[in-house]
Protein backbone atom coordinates (compact mmCIF):
# COMPACT_ATOMS: atom_id res chain seq x y z
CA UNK A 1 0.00 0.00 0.00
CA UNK A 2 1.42 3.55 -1.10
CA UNK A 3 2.10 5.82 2.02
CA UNK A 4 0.92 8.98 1.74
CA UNK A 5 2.61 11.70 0.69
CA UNK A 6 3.66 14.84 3.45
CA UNK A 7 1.56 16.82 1.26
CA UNK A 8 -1.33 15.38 0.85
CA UNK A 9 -2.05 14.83 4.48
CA UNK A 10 -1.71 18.44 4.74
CA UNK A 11 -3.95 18.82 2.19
CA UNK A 12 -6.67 16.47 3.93
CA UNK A 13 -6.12 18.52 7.29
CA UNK A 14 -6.67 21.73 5.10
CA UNK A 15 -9.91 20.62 3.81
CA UNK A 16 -10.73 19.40 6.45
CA UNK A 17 -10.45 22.39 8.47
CA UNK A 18 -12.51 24.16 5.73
CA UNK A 19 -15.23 22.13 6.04
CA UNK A 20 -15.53 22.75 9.94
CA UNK A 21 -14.92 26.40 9.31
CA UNK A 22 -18.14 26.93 6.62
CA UNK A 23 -20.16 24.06 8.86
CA UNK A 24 -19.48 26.60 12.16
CA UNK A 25 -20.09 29.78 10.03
CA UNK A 26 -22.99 28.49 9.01
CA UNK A 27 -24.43 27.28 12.31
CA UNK A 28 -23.28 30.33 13.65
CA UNK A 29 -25.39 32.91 11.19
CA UNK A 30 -28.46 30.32 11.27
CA UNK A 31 -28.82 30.00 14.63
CA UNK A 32 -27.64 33.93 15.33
CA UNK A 33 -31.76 35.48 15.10
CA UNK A 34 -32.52 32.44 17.69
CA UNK A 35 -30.04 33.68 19.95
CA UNK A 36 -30.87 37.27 19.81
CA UNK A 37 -34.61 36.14 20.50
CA UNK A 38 -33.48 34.36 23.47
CA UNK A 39 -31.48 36.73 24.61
CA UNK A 40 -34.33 39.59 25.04
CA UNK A 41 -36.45 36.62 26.05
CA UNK A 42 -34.41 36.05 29.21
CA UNK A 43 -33.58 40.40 29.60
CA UNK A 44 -37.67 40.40 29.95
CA UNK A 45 -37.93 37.79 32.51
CA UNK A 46 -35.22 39.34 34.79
CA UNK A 47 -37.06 43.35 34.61
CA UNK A 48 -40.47 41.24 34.90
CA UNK A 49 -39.04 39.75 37.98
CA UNK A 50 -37.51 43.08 39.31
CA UNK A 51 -41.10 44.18 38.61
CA UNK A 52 -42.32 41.63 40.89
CA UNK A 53 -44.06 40.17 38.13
CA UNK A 54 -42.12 37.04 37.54
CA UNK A 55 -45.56 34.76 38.67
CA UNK A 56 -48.40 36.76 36.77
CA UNK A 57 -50.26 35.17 34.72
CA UNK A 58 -49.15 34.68 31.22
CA UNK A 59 -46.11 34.38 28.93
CA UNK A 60 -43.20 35.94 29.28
CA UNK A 61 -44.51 38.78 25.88
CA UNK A 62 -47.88 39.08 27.58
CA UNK A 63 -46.90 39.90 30.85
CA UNK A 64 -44.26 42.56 29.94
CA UNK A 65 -46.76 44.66 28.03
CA UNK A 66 -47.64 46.04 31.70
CA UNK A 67 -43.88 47.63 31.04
CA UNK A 68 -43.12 50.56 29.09
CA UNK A 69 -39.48 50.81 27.65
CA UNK A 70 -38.06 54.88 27.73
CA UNK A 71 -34.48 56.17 26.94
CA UNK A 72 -33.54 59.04 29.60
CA UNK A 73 -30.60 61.18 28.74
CA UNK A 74 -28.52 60.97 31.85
CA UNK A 75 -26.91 64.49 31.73
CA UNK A 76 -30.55 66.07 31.69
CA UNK A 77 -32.31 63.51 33.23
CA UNK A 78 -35.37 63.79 30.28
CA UNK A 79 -36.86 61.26 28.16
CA UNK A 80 -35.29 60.84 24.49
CA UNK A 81 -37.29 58.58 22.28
CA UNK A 82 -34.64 58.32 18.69
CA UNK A 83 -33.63 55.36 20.00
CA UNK A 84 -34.37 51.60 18.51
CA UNK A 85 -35.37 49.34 21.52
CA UNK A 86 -34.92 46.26 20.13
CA UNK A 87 -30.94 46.69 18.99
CA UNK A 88 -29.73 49.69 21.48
CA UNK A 89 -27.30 48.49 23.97
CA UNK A 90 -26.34 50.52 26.29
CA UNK A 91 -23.41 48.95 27.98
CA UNK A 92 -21.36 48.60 24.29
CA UNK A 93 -22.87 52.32 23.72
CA UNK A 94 -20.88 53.56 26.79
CA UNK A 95 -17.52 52.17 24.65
CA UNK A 96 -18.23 54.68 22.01
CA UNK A 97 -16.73 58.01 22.19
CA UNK A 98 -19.98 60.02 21.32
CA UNK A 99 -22.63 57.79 23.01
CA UNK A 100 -20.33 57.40 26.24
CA UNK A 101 -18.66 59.71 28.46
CA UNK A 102 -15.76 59.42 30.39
CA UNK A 103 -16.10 59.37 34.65
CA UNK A 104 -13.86 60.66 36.69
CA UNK A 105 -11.87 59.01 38.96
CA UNK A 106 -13.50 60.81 42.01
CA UNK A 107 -17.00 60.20 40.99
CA UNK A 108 -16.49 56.28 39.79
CA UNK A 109 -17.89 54.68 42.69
CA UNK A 110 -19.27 52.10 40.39
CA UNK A 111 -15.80 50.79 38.58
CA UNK A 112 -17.21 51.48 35.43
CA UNK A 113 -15.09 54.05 33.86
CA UNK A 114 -17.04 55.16 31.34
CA UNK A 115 -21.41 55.17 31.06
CA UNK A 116 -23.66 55.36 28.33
CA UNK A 117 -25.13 58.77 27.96
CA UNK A 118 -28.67 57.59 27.51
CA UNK A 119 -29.81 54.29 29.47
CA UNK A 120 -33.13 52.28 29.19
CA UNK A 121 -35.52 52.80 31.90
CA UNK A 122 -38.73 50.60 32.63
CA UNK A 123 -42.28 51.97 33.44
CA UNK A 124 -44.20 49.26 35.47
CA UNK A 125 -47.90 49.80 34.71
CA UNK A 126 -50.81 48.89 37.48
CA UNK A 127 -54.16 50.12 36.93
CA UNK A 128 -53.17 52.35 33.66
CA UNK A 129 -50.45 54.17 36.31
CA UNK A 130 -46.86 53.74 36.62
CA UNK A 131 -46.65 51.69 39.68
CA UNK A 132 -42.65 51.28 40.01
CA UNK A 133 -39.34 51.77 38.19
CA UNK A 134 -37.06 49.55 36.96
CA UNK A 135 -33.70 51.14 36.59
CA UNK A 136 -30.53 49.17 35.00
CA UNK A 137 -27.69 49.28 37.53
CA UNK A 138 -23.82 47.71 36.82
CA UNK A 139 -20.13 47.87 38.72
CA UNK A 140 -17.36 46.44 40.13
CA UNK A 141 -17.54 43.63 42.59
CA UNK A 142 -14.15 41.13 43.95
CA UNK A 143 -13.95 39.22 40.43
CA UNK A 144 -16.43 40.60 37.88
CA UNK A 145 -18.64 43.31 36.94
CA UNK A 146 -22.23 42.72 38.04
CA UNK A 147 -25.14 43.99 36.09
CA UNK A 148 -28.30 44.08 37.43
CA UNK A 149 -31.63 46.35 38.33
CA UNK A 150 -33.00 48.28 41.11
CA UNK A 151 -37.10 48.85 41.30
CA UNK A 152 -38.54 51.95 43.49
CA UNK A 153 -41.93 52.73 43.82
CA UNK A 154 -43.17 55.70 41.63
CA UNK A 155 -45.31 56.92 44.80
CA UNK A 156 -42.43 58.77 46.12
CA UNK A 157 -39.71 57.28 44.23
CA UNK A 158 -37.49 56.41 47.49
CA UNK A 159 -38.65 52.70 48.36
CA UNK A 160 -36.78 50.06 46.87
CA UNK A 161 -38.66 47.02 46.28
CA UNK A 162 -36.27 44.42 44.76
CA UNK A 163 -32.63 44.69 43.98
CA UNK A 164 -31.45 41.99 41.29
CA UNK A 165 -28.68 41.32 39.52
CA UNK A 166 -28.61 38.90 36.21
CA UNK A 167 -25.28 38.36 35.47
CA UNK A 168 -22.19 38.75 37.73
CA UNK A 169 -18.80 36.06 38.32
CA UNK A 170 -18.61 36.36 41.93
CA UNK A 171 -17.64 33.23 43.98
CA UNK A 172 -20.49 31.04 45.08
CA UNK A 173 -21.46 30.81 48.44
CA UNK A 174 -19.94 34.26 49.30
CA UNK A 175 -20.10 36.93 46.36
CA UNK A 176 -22.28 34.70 44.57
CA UNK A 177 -25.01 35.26 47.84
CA UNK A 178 -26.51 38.25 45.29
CA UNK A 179 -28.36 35.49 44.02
CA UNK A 180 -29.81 34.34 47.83
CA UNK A 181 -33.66 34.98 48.33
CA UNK A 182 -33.01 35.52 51.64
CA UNK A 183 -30.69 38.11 51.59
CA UNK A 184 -32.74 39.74 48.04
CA UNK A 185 -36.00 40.14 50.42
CA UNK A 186 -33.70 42.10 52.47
CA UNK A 187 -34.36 45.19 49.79
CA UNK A 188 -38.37 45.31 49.98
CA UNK A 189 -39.21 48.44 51.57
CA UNK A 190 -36.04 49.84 52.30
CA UNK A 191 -35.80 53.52 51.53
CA UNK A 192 -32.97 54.73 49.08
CA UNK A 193 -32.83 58.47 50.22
CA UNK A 194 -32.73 60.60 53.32
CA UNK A 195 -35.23 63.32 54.08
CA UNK A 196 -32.16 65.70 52.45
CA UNK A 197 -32.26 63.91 48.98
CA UNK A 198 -29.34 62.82 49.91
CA UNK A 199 -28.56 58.98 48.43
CA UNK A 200 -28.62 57.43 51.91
CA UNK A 201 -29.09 53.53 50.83
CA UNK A 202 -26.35 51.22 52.47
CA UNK A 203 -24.81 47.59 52.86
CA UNK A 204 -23.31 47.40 56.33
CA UNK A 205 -20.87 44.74 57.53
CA UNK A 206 -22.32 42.21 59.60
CA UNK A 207 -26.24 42.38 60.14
CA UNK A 208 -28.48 45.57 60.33
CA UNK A 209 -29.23 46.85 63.64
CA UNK A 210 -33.13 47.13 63.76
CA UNK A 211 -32.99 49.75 67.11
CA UNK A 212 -30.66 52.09 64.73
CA UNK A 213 -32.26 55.27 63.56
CA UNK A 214 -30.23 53.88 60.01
CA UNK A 215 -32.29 50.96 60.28
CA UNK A 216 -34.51 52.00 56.81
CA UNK A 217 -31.10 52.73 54.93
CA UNK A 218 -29.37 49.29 55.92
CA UNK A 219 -29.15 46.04 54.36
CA UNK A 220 -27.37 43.39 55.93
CA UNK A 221 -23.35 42.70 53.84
CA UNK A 222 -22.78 39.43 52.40
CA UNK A 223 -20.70 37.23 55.38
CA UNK A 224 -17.10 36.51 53.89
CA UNK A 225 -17.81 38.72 51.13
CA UNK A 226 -16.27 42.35 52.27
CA UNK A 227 -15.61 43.32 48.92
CA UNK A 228 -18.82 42.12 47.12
CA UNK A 229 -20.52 43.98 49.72
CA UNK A 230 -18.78 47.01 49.11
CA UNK A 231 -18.93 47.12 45.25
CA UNK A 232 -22.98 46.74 45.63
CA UNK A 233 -23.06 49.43 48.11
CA UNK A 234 -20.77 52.14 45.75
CA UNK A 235 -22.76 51.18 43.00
CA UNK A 236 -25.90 51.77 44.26
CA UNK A 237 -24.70 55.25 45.68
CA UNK A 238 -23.02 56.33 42.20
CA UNK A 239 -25.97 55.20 40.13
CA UNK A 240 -28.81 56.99 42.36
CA UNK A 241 -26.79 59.94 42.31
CA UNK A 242 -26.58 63.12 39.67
CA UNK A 243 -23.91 60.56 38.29
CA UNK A 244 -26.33 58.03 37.52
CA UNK A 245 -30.01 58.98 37.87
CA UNK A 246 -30.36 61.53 40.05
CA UNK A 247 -30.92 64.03 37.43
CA UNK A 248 -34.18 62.13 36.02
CA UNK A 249 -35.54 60.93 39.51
CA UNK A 250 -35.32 64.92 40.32
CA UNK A 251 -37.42 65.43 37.15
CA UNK A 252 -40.10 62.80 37.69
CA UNK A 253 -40.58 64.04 41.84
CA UNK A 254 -41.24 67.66 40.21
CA UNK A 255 -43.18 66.35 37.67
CA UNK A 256 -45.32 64.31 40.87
CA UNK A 257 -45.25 67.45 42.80
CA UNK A 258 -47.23 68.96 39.82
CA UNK A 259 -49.87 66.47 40.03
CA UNK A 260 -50.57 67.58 43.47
């Protein structure tokens, strides 16, 4: 039996190599639209869940036309609507030198370096009424960023009512507690500013005194997490602040106070 020649096993690995390129192209472009579907599938189910509307009735579609999708400029705090919802990413928008801005050092609580200047918000409907706001929240924790959302109530637009994050790399067990019920239920009614308007919302270490007058500010840190802990509560204060959204949340209390 002939041997083969040097070159003609190259020639099979070449072809080879070919064929498992255009198969994995292929795959790759056909099953692209199914990813992207599944994708904003599982982004819905996380705000519906921040919404506190993970068990209502209904699909995951049905249930999040109770939620209304805005763009808020950050630096003015108003609503901007030449936007496309369904392709828009904010985090890659913060990357580009005119939809992104820079944060300085002193102000970048958060990690982030750099924010998109216009960020999805989420109007939760009840009774033809905003009921609560769902507000897209990211930074730095021990061993990854964490990206999640904060909800207040759009009665006064101080009380948190769930604090969840979607995606993060923390260690399990400690970091990784973010994901805990038990420590998640902590958030319900806790109130995110002080009678000032001052961001007053905090992660202590070790557990929450319920005698202290900081009781309503305090959420209990993560045990063995320090840092975790930490990078939740800096993000939280840089993201409700004129940094983040404290120029729209001033907007929509003026824009209550006018209903009175």
């Amino acid at each position: 039996m002939a041997k083969n020649s040097v070159g003609q096993t190259f020639g099979v690995a070449l072809l080879l190599c070919v064929v498992c390129s255009v198969l994995v192209s292929g795959a790759a472009v056909i099953l692209k639209p199914t990813q992207v579907a599944n994708k904003l599938l599982d982004k819905k189910q996380n705000i519906l869940t921040a919404a506190g509307l993970a068990d209502a009735p209904g699909t995951v579609d049905e249930r999040f036309q109770s939620i209304e999708t805005r763009f808020v400029d950050l630096g003015t705090g108003e609503y901007v609507d030449d936007l496309d919802i369904e392709t828009y990413d904010f985090i890659d928008a913060a990357k580009d030198p005119e939809m992104g801005v820079a944060i300085s050092a002193d102000l970048d609580r958060a990690g982030i370096k750099r924010r998109a200047r216009r960020i999805p918000v989420y109007l939760v409907q009840k009774s033809g009424q905003v009921d609560k706001i769902v507000l897209p929240i990211y930074g730095k924790g021990l061993w990854s960023t964490l990206y999640g959302f904060i909800a207040l109530d759009r009665d006064d637009l101080n009380t948190i009512r769930s604090l969840l994050y979607y995606e993060h790399g923390e260690t399990p067990g400690l970091g990784g507690e973010v994901d805990n019920p038990t420590w998640k239920a902590l958030w319900n009614g806790k109130q995110a500013f002080g009678d000032d308007g001052s961001v007053q919302i905090q992660v202590v270490r070790g557990s929450v005194d319920p005698a202290s007058p900081d009781a309503r500010y305090s959420v209990d840190g993560l045990s063995g997490a320090t840092i975790t802990s930490r990078g939740v509560h800096d993000m939280l204060r840089y993201w409700l602040s004129d940094g983040g959204y404290g120029h729209y949340l001033e907007r929509l209390r003026a824009s209550k106070q006018g209903e009175a």
